[in-house]
PDB file of N, CA and C in Angstrom:
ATOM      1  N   UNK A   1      96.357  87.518 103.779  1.00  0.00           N
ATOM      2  CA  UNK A   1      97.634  87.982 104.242  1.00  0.00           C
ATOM      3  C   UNK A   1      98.764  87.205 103.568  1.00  0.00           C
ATOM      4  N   UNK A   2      98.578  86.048 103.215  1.00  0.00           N
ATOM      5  CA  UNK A   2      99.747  85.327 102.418  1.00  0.00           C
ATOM      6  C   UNK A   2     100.195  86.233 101.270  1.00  0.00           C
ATOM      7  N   UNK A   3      98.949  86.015 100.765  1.00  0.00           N
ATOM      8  CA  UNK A   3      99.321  86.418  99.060  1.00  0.00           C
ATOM      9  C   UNK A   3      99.704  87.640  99.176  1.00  0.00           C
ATOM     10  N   UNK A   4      99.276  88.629 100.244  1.00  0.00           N
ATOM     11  CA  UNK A   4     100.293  89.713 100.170  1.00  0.00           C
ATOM     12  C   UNK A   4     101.585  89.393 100.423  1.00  0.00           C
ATOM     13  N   UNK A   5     102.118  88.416 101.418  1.00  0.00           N
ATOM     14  CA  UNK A   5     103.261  88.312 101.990  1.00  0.00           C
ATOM     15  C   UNK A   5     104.388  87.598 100.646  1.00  0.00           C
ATOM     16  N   UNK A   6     103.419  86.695  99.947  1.00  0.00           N
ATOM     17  CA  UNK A   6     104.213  86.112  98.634  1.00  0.00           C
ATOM     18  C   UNK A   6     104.479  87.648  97.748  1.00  0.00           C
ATOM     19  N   UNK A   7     103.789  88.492  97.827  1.00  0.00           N
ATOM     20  CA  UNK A   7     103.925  89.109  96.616  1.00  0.00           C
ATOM     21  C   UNK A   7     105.155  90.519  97.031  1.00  0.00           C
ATOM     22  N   UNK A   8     105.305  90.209  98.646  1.00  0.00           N
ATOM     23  CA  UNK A   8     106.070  91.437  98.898  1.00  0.00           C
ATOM     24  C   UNK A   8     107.583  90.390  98.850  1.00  0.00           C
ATOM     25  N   UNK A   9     107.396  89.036  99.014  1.00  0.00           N
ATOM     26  CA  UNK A   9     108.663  88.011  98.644  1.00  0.00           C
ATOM     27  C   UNK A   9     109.037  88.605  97.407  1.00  0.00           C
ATOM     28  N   UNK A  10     107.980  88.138  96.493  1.00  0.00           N
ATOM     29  CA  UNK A  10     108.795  88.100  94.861  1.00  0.00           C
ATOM     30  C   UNK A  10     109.022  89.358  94.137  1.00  0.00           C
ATOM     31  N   UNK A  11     108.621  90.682  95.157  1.00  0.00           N
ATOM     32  CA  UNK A  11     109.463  92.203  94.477  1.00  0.00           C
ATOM     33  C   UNK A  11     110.324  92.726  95.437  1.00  0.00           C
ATOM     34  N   UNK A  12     111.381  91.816  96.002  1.00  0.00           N
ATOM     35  CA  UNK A  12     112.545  92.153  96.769  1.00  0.00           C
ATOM     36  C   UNK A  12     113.317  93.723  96.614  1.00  0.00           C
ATOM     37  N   UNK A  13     113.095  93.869  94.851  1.00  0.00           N
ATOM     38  CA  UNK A  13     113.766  95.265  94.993  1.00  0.00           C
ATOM     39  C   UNK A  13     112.661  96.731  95.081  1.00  0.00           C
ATOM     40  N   UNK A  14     111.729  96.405  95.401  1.00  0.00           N
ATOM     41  CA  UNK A  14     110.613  97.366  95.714  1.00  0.00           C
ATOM     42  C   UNK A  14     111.231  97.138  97.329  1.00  0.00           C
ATOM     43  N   UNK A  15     110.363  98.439  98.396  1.00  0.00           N
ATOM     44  CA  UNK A  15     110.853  98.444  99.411  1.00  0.00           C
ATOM     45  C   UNK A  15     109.281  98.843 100.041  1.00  0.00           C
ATOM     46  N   UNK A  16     109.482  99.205 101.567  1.00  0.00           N
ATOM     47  CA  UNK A  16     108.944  99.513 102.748  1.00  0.00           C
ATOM     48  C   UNK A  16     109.150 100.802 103.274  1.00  0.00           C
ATOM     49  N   UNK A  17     108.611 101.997 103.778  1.00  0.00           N
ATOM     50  CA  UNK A  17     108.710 102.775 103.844  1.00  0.00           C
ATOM     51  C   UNK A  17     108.298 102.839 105.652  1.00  0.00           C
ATOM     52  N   UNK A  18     109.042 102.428 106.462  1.00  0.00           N
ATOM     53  CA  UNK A  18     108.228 103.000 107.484  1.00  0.00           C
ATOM     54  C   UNK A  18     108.332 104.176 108.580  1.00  0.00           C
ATOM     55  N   UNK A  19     107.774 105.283 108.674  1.00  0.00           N
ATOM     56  CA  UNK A  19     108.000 105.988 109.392  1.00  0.00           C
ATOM     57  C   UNK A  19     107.691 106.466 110.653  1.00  0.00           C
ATOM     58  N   UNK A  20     108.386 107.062 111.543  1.00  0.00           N
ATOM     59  CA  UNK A  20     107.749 107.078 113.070  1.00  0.00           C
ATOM     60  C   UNK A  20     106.971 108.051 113.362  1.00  0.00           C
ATOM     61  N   UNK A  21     105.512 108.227 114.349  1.00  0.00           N
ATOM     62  CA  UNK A  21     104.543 108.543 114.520  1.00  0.00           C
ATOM     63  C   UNK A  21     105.128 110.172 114.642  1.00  0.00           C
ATOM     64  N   UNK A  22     104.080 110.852 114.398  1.00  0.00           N
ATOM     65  CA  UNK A  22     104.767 112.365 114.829  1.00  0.00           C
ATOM     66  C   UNK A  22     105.730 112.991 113.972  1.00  0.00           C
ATOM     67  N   UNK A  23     105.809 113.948 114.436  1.00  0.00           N
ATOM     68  CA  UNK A  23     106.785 115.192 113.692  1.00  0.00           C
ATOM     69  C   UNK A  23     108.223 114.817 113.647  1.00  0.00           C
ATOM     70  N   UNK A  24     109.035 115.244 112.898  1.00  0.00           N
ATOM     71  CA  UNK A  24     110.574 114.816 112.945  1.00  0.00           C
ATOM     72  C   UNK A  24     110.911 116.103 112.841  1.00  0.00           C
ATOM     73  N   UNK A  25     112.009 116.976 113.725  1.00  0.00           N
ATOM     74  CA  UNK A  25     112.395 117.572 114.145  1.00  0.00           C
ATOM     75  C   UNK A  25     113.830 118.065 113.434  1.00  0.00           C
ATOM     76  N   UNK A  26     114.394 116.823 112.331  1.00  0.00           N
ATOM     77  CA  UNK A  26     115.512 116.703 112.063  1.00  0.00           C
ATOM     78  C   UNK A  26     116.897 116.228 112.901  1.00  0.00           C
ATOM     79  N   UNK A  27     116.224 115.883 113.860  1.00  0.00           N
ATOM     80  CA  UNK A  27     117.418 115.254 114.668  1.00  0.00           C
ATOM     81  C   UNK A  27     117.605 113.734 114.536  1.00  0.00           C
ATOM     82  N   UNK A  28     118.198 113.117 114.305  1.00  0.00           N
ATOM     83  CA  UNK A  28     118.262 111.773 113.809  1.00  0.00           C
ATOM     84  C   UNK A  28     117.852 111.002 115.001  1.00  0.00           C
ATOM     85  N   UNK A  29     118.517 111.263 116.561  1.00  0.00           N
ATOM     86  CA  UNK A  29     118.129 110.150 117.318  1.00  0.00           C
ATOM     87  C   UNK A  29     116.686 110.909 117.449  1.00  0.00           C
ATOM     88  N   UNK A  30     116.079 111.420 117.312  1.00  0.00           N
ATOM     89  CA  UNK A  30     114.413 111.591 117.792  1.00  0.00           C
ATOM     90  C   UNK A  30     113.352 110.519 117.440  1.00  0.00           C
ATOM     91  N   UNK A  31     114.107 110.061 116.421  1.00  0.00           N
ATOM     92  CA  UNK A  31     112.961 109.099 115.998  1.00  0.00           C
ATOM     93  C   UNK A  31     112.241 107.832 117.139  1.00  0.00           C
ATOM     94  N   UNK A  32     110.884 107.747 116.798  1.00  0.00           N
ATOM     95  CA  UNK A  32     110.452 106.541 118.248  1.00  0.00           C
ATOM     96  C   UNK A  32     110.236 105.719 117.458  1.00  0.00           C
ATOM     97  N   UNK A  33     110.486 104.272 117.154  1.00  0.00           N
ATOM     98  CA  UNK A  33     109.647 103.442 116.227  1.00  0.00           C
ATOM     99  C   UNK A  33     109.180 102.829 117.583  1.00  0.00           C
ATOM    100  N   UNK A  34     107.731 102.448 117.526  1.00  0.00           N
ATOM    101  CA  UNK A  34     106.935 101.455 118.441  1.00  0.00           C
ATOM    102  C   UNK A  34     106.479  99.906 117.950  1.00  0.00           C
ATOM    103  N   UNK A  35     107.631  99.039 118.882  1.00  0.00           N
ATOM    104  CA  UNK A  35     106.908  97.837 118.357  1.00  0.00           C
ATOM    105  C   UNK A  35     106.097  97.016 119.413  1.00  0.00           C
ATOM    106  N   UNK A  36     105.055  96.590 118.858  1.00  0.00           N
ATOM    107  CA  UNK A  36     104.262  95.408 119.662  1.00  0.00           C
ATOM    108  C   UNK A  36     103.993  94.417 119.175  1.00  0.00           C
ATOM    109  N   UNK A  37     103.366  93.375 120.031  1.00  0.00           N
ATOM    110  CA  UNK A  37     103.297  92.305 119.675  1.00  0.00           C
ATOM    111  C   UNK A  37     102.124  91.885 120.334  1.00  0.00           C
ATOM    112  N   UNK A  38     101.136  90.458 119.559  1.00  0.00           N
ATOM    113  CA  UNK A  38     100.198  89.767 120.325  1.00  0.00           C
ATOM    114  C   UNK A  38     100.623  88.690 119.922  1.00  0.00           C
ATOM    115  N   UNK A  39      99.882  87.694 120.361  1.00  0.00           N
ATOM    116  CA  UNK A  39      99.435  86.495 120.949  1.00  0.00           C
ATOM    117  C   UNK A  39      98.174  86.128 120.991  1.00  0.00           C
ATOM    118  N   UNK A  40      97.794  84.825 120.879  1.00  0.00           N
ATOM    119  CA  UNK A  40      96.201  84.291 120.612  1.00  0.00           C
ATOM    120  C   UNK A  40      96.500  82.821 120.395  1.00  0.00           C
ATOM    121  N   UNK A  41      95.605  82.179 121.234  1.00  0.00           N
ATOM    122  CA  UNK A  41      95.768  80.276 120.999  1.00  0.00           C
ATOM    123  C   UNK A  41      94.744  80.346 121.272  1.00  0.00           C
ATOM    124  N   UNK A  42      94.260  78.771 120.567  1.00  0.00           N
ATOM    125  CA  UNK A  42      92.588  78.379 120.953  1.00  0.00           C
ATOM    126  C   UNK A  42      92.716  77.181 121.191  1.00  0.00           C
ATOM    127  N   UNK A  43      93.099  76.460 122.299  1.00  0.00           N
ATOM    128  CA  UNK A  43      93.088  75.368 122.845  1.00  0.00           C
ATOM    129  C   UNK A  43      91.624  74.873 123.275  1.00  0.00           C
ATOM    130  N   UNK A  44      91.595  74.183 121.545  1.00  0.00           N
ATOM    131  CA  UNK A  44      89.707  73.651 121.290  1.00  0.00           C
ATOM    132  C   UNK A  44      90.020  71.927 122.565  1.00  0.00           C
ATOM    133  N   UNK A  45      88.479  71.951 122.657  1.00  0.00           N
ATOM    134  CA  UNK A  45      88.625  70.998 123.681  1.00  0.00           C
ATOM    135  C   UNK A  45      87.937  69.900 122.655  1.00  0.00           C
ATOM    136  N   UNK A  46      87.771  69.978 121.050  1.00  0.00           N
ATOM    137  CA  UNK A  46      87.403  68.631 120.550  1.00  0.00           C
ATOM    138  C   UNK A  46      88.667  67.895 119.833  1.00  0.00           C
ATOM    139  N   UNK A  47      88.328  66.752 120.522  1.00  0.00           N
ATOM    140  CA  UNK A  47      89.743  65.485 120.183  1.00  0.00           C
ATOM    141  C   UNK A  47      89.727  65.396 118.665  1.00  0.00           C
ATOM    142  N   UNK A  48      89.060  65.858 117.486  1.00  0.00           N
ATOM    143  CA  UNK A  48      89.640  65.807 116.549  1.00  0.00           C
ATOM    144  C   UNK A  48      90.058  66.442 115.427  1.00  0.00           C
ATOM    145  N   UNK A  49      89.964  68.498 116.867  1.00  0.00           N
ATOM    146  CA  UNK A  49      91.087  69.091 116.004  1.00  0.00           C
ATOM    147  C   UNK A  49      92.539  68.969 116.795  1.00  0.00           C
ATOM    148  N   UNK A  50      93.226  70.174 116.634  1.00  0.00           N
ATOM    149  CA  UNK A  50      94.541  70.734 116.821  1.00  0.00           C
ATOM    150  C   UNK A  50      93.827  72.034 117.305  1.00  0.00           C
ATOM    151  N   UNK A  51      94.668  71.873 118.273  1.00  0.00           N
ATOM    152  CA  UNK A  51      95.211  73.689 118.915  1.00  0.00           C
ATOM    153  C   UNK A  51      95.473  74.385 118.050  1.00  0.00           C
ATOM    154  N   UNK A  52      95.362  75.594 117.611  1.00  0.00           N
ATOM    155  CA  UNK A  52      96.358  76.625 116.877  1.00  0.00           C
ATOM    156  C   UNK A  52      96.555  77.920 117.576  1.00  0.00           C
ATOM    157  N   UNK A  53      97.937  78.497 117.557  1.00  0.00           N
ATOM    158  CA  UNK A  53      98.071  79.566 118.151  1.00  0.00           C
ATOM    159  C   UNK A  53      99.038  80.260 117.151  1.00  0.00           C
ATOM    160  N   UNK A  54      98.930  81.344 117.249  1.00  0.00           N
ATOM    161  CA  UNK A  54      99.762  82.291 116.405  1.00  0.00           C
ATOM    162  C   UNK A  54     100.057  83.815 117.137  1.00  0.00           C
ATOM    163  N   UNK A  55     101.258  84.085 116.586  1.00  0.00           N
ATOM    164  CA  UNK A  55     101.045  85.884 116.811  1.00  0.00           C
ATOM    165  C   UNK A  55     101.386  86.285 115.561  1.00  0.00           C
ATOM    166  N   UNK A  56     101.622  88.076 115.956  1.00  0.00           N
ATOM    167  CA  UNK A  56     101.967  89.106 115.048  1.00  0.00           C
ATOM    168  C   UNK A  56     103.150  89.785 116.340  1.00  0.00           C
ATOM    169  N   UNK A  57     103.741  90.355 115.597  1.00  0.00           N
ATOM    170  CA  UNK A  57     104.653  91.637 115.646  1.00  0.00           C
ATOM    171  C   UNK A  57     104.638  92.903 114.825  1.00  0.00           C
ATOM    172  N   UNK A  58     104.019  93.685 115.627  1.00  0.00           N
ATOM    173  CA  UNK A  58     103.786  94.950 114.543  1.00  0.00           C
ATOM    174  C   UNK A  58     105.222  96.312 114.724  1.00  0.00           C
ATOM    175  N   UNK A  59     105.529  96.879 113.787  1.00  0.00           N
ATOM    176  CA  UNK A  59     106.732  97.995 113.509  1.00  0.00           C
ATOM    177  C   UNK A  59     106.030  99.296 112.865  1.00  0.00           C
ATOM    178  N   UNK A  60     105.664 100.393 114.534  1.00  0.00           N
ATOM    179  CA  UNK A  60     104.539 101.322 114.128  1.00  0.00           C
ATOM    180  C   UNK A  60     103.342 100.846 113.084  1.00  0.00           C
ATOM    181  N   UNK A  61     102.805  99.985 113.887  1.00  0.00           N
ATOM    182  CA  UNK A  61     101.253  99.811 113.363  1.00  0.00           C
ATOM    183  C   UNK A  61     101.424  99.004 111.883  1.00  0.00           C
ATOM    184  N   UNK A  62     102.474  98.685 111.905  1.00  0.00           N
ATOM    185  CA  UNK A  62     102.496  97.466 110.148  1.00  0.00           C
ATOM    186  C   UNK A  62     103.068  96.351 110.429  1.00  0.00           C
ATOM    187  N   UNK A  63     102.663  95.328 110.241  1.00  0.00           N
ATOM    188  CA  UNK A  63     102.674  93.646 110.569  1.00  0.00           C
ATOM    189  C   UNK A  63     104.265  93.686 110.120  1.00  0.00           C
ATOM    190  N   UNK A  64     105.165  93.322 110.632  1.00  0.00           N
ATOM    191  CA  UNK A  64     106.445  92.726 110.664  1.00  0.00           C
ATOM    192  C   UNK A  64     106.582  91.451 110.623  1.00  0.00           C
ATOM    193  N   UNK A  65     105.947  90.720 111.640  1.00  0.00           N
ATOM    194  CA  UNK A  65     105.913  89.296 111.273  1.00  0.00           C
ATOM    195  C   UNK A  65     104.837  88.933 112.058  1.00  0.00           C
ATOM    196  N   UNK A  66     104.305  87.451 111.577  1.00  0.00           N
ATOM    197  CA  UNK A  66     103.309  86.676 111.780  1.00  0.00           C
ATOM    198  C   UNK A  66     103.809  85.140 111.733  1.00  0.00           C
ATOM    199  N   UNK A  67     103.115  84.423 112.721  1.00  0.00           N
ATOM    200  CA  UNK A  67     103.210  82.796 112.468  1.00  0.00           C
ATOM    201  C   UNK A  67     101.898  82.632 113.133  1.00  0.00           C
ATOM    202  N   UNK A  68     101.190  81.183 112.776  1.00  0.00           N
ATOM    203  CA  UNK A  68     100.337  80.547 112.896  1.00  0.00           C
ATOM    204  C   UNK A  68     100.725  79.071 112.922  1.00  0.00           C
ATOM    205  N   UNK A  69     100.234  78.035 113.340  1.00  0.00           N
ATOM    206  CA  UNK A  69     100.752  76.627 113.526  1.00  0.00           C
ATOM    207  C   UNK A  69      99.550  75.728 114.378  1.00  0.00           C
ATOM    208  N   UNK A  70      99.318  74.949 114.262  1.00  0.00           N
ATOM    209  CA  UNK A  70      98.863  74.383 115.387  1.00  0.00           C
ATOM    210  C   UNK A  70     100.196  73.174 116.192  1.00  0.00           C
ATOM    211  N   UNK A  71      99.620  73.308 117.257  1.00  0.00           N
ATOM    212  CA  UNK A  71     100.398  72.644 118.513  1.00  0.00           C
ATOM    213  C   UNK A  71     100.456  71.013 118.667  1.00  0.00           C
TER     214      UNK A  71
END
């Protein structure tokens, strides 16, 4: 997922296309975009890792953003 994410960095003038589920009608407000989001931590119980938890945010079913970290 990085190296995609570097490679959609370094062609800034290429774009994203995203469109909303279903038929378009031609009415401009009709459109639904659906966003969700998760969540996930693994609070390991051995003293000599780190926790890590991360989510996503998805924009109709395509990753918008992501972080990962440990705690």
């Amino acid at each position: 997922m990085l190296r995609v994410m570097k490679y959609c960095a370094s062609t800034p003038e290429w774009g994203l296309v995203l469109k909303p589920d279903g038929e378009w009608d031609g009415n401009p407000n009709s459109f639904e975009f659906v966003i969700s989001g998760w969540s996930d931590s693994d609070y390991a119980k051995d003293p000599l890792r780190k926790s890590v938890s991360g989510l996503c945010v998805l924009l109709n079913k395509a990753p918008d953003m992501f972080k990962s970290g440990t705690q």
